[in-house]
N, C-alpha and C. Protein backbone atom coordinates (compact mmCIF):
# COMPACT_ATOMS: atom_id res chain seq x y z
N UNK A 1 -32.49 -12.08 17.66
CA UNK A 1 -31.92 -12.34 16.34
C UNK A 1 -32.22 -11.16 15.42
N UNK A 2 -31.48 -10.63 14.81
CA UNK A 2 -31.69 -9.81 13.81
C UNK A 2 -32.37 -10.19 12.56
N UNK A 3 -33.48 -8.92 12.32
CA UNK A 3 -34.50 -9.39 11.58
C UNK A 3 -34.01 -8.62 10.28
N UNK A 4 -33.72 -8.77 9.27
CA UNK A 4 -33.33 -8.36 8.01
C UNK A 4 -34.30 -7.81 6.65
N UNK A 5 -34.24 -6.71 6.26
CA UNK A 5 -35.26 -6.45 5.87
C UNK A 5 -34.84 -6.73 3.98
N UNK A 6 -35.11 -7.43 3.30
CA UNK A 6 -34.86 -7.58 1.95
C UNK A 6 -34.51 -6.45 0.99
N UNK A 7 -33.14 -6.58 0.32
CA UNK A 7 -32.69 -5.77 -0.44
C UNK A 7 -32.54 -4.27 0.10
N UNK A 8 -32.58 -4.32 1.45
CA UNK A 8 -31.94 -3.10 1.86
C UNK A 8 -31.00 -3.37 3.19
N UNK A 9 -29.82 -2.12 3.73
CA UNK A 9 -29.29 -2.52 4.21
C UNK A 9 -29.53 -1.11 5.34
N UNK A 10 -28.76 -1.89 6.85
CA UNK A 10 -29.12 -1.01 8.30
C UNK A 10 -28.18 0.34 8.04
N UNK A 11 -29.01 1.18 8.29
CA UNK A 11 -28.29 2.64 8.32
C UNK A 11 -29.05 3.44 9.77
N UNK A 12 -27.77 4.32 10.00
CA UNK A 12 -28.84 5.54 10.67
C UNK A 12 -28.61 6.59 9.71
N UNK A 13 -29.32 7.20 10.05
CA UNK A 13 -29.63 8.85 9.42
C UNK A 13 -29.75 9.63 10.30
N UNK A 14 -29.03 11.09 9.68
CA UNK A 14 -29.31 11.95 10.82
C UNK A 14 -29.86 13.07 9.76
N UNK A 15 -30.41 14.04 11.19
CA UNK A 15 -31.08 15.23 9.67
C UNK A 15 -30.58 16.65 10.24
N UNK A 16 -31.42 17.35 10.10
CA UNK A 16 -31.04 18.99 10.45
C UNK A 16 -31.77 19.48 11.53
N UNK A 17 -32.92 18.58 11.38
CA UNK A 17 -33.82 18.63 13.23
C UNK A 17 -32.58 18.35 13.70
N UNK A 18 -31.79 17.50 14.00
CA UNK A 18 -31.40 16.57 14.96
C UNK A 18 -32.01 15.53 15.48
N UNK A 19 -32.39 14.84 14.25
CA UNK A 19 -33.06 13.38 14.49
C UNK A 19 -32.13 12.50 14.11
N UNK A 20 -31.94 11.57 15.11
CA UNK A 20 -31.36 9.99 15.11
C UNK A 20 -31.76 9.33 14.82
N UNK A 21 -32.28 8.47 13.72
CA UNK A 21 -32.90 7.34 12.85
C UNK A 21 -32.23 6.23 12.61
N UNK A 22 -32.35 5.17 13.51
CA UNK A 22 -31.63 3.64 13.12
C UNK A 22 -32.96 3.23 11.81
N UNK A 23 -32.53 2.12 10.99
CA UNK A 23 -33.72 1.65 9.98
C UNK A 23 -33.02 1.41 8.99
N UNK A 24 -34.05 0.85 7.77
CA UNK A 24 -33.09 -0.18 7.06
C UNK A 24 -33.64 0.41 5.33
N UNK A 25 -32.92 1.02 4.58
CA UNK A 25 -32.61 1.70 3.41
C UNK A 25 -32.42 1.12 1.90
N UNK A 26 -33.43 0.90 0.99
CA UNK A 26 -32.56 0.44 -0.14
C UNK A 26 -31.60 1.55 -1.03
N UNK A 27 -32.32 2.59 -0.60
CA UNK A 27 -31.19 4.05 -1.28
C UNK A 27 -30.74 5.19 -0.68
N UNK A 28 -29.97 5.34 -0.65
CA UNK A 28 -29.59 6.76 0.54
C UNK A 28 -28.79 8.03 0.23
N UNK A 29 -28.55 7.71 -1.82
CA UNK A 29 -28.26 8.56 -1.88
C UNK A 29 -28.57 9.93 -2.86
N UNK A 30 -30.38 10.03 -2.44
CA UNK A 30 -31.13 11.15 -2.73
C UNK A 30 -31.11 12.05 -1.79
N UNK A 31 -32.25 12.86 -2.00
CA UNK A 31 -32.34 14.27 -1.45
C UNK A 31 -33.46 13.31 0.38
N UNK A 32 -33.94 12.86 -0.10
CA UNK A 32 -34.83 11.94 1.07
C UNK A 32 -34.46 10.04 1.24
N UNK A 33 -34.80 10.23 2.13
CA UNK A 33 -34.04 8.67 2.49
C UNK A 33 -35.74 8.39 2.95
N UNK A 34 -36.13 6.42 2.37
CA UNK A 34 -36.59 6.11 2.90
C UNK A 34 -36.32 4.83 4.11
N UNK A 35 -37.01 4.99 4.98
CA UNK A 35 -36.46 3.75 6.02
C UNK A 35 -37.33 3.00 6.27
N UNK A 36 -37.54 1.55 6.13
CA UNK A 36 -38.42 0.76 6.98
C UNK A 36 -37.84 0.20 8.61
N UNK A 37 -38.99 -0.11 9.04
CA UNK A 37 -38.77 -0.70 10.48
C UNK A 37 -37.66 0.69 11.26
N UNK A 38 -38.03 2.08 10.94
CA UNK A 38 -37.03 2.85 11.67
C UNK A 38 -37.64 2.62 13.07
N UNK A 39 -36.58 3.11 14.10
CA UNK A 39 -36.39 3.89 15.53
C UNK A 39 -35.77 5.37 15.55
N UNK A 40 -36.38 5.85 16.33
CA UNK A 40 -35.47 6.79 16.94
C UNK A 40 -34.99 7.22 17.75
N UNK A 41 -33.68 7.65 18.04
CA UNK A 41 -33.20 7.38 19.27
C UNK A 41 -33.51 8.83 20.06
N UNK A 42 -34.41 9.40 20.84
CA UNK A 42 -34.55 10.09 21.48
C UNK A 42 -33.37 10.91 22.41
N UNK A 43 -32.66 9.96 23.16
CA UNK A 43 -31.73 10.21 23.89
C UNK A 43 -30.65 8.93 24.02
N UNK A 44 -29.44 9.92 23.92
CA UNK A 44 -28.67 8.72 23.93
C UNK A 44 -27.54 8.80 24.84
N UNK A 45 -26.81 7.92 25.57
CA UNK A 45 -26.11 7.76 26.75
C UNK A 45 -24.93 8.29 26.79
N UNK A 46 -23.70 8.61 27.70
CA UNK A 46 -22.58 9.07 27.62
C UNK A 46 -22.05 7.59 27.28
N UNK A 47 -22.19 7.00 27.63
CA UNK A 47 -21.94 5.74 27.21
C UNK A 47 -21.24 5.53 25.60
N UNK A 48 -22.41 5.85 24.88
CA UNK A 48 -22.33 5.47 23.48
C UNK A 48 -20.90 6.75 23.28
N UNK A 49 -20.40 7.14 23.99
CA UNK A 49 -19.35 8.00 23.50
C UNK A 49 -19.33 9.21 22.10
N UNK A 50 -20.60 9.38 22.00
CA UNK A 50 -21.25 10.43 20.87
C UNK A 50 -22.20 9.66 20.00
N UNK A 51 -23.13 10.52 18.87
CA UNK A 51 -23.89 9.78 18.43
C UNK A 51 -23.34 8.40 17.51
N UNK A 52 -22.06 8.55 17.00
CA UNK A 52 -21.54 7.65 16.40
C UNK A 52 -21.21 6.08 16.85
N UNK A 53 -21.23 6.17 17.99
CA UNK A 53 -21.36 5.14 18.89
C UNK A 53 -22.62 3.75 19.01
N UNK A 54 -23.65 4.61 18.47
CA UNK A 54 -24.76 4.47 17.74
C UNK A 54 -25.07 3.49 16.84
N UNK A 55 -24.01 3.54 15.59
CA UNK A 55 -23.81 2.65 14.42
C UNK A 55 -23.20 1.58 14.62
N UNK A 56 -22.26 2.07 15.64
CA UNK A 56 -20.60 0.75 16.48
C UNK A 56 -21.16 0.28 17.55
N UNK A 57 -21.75 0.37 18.35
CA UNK A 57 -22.12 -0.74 18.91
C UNK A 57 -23.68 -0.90 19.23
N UNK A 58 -24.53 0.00 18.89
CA UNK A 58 -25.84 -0.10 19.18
C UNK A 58 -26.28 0.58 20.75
N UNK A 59 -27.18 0.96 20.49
CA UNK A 59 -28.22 1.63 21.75
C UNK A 59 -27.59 0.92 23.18
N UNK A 60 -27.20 1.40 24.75
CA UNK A 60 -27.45 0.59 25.44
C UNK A 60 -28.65 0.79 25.95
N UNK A 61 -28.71 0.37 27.54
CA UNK A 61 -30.27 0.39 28.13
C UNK A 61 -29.93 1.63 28.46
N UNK A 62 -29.40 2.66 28.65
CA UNK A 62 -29.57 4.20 29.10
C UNK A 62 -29.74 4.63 28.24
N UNK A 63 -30.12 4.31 26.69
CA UNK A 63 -30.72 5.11 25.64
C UNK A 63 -32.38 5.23 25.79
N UNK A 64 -32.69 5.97 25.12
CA UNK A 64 -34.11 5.86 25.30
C UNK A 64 -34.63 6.26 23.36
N UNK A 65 -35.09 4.76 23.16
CA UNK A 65 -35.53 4.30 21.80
C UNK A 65 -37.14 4.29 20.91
N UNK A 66 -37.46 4.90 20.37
CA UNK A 66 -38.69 4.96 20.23
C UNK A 66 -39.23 3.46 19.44
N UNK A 67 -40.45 3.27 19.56
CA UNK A 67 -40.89 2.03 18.69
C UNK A 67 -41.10 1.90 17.10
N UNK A 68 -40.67 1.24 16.33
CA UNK A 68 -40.82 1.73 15.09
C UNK A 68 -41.80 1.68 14.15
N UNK A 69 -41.34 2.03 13.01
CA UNK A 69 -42.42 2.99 11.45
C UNK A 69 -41.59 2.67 10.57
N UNK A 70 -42.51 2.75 9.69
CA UNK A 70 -42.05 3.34 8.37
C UNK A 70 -41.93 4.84 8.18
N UNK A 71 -40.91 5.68 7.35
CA UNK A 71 -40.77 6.71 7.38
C UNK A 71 -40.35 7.41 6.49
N UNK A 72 -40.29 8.53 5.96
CA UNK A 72 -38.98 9.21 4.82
C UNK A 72 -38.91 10.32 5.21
N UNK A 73 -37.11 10.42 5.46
CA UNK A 73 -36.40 11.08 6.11
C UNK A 73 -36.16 12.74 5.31
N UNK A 74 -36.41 13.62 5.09
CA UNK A 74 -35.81 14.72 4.57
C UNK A 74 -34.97 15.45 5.14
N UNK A 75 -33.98 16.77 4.60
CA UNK A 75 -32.81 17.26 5.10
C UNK A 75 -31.94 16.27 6.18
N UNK A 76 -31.31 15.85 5.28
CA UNK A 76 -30.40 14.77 5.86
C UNK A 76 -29.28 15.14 6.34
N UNK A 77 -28.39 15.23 6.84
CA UNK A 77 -27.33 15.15 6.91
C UNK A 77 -25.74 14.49 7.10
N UNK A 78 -26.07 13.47 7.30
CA UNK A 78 -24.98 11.58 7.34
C UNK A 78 -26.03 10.52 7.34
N UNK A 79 -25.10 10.00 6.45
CA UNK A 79 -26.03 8.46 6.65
C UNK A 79 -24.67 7.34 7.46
N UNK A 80 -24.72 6.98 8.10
CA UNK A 80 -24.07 5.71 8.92
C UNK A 80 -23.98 4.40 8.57
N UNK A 81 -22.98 3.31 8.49
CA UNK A 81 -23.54 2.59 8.29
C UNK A 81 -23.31 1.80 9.54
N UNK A 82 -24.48 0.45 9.24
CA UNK A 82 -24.29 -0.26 10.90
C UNK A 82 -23.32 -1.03 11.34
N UNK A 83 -22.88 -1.62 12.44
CA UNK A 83 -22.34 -2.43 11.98
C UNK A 83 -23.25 -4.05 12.66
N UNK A 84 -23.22 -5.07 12.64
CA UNK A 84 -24.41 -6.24 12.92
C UNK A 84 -24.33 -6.29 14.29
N UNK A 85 -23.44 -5.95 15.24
CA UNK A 85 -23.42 -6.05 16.72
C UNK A 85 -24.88 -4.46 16.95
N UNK A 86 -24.44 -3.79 16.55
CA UNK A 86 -25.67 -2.58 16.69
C UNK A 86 -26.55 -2.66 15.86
N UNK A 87 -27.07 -3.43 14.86
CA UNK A 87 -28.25 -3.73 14.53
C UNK A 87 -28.86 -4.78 15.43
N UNK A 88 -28.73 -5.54 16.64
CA UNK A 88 -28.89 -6.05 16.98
C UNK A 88 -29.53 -5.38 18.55
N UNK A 89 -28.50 -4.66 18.86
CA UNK A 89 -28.96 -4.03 20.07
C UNK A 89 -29.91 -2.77 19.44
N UNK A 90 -29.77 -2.66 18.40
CA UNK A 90 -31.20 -1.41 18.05
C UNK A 90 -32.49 -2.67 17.75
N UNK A 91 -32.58 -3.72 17.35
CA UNK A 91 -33.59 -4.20 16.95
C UNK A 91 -34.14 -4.83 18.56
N UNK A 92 -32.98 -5.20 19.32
CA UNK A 92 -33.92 -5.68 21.16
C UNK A 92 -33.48 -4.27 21.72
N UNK A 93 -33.67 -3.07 21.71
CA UNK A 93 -33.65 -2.09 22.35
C UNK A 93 -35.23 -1.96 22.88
N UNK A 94 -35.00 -1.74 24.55
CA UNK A 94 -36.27 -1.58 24.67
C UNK A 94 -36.28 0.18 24.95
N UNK A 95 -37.43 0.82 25.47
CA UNK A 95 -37.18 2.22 25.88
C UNK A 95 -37.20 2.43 27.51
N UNK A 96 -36.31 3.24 27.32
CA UNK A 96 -35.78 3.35 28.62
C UNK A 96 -36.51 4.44 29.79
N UNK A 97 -36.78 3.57 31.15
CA UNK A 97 -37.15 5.17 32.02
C UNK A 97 -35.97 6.19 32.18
């Protein structure tokens, strides 16, 4: 079941590392984003059909998901939004061998 985090809503973020950040945002549109309950997606599958795939349907099991934090994101570069079928598979994502 998707766990909902109050007064903020599921985003990913991406930055200029090339970090993939699923997590849940009350503002996103400063210079830093903060996220609670983030993941990150380490690696992600041909599957997901690019990182955008990500937001649309969520992680499958050939992703490999880190466990989550709290965090604040700097040099950002998109914020995503989710949609509830992929907040769902990011919140039971386990990590993958």
């Amino acid at each position: 079941m998707t766990q909902e985090v109050k007064n903020t809503r599921a985003v990913i973020v991406t930055t200029t590392h090339r970090g993939i950040f699923f997590g849940y945002a009350a503002e996103t549109g400063g210079a830093q984003i903060v996220l609670t309950k983030a993941r990150l997606c380490l690696y992600w599958s041909a599957d997901m059909k690019g990182f955008m795939g990500l937001a649309s349907t969520g992680p499958s099991a050939l992703c490999k998901i880190g466990p989550q934090a709290d965090i604040t994101l700097r040099n950002i570069t998109a914020v995503l939004e989710v949609t509830p079928t992929a907040v769902q598979a990011w919140e039971a994502a386990p990590w993958s061998r």
